[in-house]
PDB file of N, CA and C in Angstrom:
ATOM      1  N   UNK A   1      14.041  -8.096   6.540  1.00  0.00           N
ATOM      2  CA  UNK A   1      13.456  -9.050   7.469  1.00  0.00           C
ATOM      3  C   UNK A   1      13.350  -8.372   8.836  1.00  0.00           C
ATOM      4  N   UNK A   2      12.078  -8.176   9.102  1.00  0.00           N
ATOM      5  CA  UNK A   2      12.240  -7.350  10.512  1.00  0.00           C
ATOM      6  C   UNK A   2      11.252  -7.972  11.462  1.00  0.00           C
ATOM      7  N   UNK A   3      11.034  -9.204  11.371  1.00  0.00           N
ATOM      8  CA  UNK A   3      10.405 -10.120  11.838  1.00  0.00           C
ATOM      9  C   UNK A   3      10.777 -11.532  11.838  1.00  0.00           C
ATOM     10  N   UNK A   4      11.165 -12.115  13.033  1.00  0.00           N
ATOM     11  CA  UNK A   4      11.553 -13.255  12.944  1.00  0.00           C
ATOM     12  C   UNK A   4      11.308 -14.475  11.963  1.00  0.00           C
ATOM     13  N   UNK A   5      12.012 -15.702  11.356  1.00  0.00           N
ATOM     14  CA  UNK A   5      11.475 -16.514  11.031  1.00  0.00           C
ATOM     15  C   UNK A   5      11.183 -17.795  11.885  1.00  0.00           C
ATOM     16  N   UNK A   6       9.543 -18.075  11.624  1.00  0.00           N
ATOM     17  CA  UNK A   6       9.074 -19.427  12.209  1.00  0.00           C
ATOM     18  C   UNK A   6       9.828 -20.815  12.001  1.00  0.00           C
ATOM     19  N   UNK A   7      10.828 -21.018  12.798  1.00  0.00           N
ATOM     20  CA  UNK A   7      11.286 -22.320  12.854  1.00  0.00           C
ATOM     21  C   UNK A   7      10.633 -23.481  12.932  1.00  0.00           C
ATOM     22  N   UNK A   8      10.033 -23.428  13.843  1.00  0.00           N
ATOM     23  CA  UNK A   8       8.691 -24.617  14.150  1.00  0.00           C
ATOM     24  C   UNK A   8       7.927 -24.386  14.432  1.00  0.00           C
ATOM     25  N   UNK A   9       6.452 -24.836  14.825  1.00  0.00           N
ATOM     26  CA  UNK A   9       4.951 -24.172  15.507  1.00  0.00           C
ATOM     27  C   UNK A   9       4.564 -24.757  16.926  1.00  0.00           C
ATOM     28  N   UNK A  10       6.183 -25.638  17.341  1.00  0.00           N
ATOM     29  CA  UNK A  10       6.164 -25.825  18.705  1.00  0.00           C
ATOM     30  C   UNK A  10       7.293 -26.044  19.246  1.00  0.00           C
ATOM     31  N   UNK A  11       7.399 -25.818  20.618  1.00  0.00           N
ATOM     32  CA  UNK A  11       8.979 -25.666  21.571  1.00  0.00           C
ATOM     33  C   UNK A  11       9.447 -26.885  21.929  1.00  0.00           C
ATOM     34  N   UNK A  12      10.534 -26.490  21.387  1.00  0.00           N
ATOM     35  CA  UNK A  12      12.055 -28.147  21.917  1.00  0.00           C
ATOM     36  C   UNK A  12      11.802 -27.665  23.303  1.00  0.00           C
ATOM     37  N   UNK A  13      11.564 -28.945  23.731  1.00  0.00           N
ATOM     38  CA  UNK A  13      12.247 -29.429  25.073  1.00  0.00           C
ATOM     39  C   UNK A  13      14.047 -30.208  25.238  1.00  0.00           C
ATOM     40  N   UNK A  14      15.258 -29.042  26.134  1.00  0.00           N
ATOM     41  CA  UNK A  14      16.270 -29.125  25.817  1.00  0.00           C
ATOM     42  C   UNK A  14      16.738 -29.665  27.443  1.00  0.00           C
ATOM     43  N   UNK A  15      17.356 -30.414  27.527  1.00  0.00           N
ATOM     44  CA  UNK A  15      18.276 -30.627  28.959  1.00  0.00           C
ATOM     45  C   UNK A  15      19.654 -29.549  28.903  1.00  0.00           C
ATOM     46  N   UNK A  16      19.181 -28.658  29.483  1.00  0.00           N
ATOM     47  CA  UNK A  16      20.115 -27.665  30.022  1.00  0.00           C
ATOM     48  C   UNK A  16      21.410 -27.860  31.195  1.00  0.00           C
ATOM     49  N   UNK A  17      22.613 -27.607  30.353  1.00  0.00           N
ATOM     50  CA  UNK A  17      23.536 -27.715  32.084  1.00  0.00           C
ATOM     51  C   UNK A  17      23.961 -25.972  32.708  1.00  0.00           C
ATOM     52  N   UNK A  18      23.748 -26.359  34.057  1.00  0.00           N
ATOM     53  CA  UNK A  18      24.397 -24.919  34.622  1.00  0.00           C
ATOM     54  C   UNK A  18      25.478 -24.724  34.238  1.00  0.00           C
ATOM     55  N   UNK A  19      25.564 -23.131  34.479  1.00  0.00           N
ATOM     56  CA  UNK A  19      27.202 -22.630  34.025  1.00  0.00           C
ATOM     57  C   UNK A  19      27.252 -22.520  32.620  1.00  0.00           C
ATOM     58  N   UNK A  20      27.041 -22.838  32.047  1.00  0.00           N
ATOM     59  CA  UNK A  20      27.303 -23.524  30.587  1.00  0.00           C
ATOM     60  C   UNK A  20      26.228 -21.970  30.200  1.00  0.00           C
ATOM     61  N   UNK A  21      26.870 -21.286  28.724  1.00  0.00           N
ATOM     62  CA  UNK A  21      26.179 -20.300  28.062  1.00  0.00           C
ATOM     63  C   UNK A  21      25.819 -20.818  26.676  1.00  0.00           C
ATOM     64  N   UNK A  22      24.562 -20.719  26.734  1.00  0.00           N
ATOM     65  CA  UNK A  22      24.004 -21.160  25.465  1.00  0.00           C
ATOM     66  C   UNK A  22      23.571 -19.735  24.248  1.00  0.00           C
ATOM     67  N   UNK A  23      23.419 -19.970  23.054  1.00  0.00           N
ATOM     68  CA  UNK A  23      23.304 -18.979  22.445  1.00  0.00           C
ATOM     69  C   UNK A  23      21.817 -19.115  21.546  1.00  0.00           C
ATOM     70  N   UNK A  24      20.895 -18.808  22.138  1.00  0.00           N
ATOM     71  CA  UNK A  24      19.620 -19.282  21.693  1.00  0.00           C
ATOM     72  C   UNK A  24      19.296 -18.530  20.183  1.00  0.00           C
ATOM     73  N   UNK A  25      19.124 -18.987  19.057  1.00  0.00           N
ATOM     74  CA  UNK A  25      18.853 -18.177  17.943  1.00  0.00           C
ATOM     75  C   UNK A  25      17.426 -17.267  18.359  1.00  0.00           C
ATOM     76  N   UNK A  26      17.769 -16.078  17.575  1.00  0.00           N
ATOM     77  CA  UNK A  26      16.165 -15.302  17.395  1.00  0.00           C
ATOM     78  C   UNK A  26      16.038 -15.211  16.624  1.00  0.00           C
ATOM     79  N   UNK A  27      16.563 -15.178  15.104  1.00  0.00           N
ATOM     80  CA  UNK A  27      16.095 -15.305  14.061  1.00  0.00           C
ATOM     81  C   UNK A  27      15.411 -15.972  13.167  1.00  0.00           C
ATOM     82  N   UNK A  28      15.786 -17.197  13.863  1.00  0.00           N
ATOM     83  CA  UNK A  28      14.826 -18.640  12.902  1.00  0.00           C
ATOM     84  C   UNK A  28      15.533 -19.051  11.463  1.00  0.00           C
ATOM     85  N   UNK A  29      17.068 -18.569  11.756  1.00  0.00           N
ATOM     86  CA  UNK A  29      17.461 -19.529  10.330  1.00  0.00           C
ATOM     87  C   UNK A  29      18.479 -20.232  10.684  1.00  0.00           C
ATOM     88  N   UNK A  30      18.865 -20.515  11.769  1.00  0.00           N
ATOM     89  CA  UNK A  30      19.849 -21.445  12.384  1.00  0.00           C
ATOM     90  C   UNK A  30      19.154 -22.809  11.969  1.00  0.00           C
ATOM     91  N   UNK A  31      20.178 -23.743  11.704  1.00  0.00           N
ATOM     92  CA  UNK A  31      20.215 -25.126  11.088  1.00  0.00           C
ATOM     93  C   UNK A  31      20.217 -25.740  12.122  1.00  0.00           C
ATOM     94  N   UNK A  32      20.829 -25.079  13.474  1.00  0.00           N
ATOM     95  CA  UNK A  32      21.165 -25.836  14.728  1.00  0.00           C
ATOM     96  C   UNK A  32      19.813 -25.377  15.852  1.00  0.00           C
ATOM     97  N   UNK A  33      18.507 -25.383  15.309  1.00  0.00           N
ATOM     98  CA  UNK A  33      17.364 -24.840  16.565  1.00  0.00           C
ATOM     99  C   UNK A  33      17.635 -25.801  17.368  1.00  0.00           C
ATOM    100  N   UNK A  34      17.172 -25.094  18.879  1.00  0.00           N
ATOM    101  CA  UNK A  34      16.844 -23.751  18.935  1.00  0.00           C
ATOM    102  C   UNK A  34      18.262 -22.717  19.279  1.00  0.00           C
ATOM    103  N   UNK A  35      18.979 -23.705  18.764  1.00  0.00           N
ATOM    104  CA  UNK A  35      20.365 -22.433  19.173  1.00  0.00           C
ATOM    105  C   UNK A  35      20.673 -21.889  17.914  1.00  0.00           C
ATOM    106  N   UNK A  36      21.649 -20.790  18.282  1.00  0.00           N
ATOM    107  CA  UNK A  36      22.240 -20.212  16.681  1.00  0.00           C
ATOM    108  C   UNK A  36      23.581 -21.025  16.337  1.00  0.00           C
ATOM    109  N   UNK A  37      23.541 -20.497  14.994  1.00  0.00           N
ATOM    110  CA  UNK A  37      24.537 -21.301  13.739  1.00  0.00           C
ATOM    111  C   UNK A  37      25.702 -20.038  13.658  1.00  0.00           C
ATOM    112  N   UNK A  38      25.032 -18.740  13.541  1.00  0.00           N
ATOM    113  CA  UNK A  38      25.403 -17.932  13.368  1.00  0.00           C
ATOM    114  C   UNK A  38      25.018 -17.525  11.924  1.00  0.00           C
ATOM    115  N   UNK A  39      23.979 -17.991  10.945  1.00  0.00           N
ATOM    116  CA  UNK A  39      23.188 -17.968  10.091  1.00  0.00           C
ATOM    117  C   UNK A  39      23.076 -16.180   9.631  1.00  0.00           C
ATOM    118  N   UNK A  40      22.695 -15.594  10.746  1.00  0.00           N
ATOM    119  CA  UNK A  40      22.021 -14.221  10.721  1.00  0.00           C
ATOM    120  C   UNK A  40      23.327 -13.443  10.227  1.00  0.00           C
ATOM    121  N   UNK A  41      24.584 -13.734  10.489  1.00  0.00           N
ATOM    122  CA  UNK A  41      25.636 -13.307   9.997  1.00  0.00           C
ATOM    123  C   UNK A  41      25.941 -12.962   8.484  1.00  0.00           C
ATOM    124  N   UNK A  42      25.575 -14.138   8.047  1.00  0.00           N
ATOM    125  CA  UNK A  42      25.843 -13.736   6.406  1.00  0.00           C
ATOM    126  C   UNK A  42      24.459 -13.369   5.860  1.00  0.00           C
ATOM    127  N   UNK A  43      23.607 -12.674   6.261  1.00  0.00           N
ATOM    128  CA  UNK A  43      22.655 -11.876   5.683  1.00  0.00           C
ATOM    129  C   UNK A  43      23.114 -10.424   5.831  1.00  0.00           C
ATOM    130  N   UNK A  44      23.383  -9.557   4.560  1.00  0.00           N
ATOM    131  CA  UNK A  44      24.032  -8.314   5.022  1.00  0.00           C
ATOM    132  C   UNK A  44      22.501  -7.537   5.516  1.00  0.00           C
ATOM    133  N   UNK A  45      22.384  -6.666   6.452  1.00  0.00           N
ATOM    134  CA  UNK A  45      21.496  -6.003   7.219  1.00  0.00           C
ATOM    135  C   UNK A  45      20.415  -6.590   7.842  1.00  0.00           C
ATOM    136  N   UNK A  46      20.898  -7.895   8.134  1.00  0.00           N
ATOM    137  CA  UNK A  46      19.875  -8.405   9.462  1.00  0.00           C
ATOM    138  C   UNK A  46      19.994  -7.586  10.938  1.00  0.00           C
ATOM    139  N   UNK A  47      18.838  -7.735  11.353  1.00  0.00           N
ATOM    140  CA  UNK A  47      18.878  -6.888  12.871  1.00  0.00           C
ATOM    141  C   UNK A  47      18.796  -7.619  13.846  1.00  0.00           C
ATOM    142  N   UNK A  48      18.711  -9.430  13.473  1.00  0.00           N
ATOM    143  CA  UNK A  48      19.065 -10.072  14.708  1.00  0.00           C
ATOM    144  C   UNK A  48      20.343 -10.564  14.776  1.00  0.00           C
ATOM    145  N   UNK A  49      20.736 -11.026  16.426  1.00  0.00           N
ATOM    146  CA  UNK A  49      21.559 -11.370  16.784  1.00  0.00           C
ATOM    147  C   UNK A  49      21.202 -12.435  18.374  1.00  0.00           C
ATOM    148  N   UNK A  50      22.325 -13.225  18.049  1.00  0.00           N
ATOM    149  CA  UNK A  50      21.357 -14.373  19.282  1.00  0.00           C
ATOM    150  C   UNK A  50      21.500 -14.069  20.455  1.00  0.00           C
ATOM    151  N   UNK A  51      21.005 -15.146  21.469  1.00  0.00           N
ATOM    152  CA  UNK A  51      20.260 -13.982  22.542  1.00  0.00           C
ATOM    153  C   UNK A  51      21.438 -14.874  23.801  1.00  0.00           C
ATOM    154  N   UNK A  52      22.142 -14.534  24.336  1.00  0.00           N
ATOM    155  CA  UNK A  52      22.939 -15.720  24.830  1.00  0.00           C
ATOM    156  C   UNK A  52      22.313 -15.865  26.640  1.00  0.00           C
ATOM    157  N   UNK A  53      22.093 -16.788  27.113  1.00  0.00           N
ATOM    158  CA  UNK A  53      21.580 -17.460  28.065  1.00  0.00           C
ATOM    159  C   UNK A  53      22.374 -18.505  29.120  1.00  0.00           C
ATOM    160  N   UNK A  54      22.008 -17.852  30.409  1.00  0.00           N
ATOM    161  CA  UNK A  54      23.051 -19.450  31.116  1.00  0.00           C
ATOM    162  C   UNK A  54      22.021 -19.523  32.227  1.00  0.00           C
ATOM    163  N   UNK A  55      21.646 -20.618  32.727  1.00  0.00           N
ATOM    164  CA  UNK A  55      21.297 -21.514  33.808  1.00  0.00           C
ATOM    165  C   UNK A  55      22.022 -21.640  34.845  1.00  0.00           C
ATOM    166  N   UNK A  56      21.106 -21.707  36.051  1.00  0.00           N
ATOM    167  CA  UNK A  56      21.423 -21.736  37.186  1.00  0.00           C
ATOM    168  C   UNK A  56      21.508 -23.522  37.461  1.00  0.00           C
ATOM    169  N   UNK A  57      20.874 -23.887  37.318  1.00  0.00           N
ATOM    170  CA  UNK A  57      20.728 -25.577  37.519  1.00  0.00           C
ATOM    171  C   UNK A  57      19.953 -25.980  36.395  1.00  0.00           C
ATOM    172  N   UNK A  58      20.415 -27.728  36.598  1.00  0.00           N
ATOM    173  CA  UNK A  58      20.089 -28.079  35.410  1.00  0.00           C
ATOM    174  C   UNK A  58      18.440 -28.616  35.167  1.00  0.00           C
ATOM    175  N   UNK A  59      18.183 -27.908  33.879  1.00  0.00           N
ATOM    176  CA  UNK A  59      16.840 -28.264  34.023  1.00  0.00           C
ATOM    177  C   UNK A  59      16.125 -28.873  32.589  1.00  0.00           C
ATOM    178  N   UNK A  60      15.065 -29.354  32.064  1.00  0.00           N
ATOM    179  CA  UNK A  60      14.541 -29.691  30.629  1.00  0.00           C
ATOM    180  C   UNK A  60      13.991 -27.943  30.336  1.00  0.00           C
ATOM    181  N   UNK A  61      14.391 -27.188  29.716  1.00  0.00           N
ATOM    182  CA  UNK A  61      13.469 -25.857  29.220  1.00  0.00           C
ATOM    183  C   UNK A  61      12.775 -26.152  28.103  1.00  0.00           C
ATOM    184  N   UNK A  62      11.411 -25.657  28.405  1.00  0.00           N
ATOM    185  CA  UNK A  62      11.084 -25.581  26.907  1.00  0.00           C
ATOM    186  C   UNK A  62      11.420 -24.101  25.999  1.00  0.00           C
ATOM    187  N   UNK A  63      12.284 -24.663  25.332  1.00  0.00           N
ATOM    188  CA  UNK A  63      12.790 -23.118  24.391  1.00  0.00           C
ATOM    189  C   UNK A  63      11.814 -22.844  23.177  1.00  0.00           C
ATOM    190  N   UNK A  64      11.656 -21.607  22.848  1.00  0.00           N
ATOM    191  CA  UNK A  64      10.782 -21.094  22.004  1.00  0.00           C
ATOM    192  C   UNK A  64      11.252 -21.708  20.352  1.00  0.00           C
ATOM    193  N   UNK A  65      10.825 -22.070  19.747  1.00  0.00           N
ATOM    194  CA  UNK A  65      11.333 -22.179  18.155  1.00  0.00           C
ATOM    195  C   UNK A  65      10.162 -21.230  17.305  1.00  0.00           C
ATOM    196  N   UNK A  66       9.190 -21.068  17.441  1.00  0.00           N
ATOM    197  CA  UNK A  66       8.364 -20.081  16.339  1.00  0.00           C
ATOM    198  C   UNK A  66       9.158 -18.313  16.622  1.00  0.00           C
ATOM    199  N   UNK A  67       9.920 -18.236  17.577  1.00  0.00           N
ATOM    200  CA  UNK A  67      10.246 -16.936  17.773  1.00  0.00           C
ATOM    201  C   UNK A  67       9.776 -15.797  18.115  1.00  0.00           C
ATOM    202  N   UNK A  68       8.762 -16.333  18.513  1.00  0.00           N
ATOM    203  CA  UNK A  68       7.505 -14.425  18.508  1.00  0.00           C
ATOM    204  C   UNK A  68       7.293 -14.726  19.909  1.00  0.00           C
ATOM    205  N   UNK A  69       8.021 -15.424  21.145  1.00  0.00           N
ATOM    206  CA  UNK A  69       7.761 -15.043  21.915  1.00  0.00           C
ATOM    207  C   UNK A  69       8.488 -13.764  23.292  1.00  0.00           C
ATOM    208  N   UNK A  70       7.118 -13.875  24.102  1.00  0.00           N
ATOM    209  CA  UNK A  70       7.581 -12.227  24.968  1.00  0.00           C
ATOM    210  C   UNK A  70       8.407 -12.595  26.079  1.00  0.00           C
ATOM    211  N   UNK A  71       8.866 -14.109  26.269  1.00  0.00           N
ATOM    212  CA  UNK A  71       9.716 -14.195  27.086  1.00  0.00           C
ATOM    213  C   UNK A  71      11.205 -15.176  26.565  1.00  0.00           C
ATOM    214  N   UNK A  72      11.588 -14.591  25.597  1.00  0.00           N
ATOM    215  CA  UNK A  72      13.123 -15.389  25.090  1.00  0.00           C
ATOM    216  C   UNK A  72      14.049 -15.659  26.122  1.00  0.00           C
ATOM    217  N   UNK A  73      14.424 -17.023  25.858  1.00  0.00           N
ATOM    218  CA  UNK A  73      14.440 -18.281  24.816  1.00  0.00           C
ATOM    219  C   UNK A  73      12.820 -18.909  25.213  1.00  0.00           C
ATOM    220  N   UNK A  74      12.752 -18.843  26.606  1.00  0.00           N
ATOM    221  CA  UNK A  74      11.466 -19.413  27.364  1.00  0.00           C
ATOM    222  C   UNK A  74      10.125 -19.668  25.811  1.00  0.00           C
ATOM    223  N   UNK A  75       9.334 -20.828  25.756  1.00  0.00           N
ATOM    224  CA  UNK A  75       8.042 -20.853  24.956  1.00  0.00           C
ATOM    225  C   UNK A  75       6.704 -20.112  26.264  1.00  0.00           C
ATOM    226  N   UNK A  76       6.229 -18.996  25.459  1.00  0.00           N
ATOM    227  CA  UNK A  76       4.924 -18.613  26.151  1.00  0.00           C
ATOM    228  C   UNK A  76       3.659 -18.808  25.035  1.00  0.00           C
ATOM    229  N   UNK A  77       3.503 -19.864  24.493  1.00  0.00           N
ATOM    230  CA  UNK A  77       2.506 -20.680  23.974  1.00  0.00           C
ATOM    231  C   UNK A  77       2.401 -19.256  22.850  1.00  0.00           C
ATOM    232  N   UNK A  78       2.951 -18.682  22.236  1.00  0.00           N
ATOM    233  CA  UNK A  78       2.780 -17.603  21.082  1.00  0.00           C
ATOM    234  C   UNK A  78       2.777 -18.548  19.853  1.00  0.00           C
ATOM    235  N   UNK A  79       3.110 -19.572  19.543  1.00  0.00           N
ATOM    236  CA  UNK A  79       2.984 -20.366  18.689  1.00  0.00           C
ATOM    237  C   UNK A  79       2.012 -20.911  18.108  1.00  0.00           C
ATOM    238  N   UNK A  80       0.900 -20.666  18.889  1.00  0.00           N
ATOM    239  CA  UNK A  80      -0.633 -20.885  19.038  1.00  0.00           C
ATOM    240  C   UNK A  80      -1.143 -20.152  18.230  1.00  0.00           C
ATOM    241  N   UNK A  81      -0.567 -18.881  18.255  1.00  0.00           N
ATOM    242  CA  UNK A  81      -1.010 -18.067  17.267  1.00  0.00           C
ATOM    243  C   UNK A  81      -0.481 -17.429  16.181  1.00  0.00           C
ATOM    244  N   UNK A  82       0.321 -18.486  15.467  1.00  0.00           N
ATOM    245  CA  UNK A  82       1.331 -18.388  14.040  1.00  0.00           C
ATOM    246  C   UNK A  82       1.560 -19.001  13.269  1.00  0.00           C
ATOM    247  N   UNK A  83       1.888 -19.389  12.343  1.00  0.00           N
ATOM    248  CA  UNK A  83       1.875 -19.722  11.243  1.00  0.00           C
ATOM    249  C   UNK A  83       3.512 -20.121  11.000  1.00  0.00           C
ATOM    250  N   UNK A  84       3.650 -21.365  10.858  1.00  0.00           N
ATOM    251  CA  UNK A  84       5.129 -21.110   9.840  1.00  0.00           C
ATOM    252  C   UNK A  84       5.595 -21.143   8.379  1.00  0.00           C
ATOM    253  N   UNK A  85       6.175 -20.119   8.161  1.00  0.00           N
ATOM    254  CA  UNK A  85       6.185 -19.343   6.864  1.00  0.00           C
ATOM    255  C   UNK A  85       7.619 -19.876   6.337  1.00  0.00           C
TER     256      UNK A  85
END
């Protein structure tokens, strides 16, 4: 697997608190989107690992769930152009 999996074909909107470290999945097999489960763990030779994130203030983010985007966790509308598999 050397390409993410498509969780959804559009971004959770999440209420974020500052301080607080979140662990955003990149893989797309977390049960818990858009954060990780730790899922990617029991696949022996996966190459992801989650991407961990903290906030300055609190805000609604829209976090990525299709995964293919160029600014993680952030959604940059890449979903537009994917498919979920």
């Amino acid at each position: 697997m050397d390409k993410a999996r498509i969780a959804a074909d559009e971004p959770m909107s999440v209420a974020v608190e500052p301080e607080k470290i979140y662990s955003w999945c990149t893989c797309g097999l977390s049960e818990k989107q858009p954060f990780c489960d730790g899922k990617h763990k029991t696949i022996e030779g996966m190459p992801f690992k989650s991407l961990k994130v903290q906030f300055i203030e609190p805000e609604v983010a829209s976090l990525c769930l299709c995964k293919q985007t160029k600014t993680p966790p952030f959604c940059d509308d890449s979903h537009l152009n994917c498919r979920k598999s």
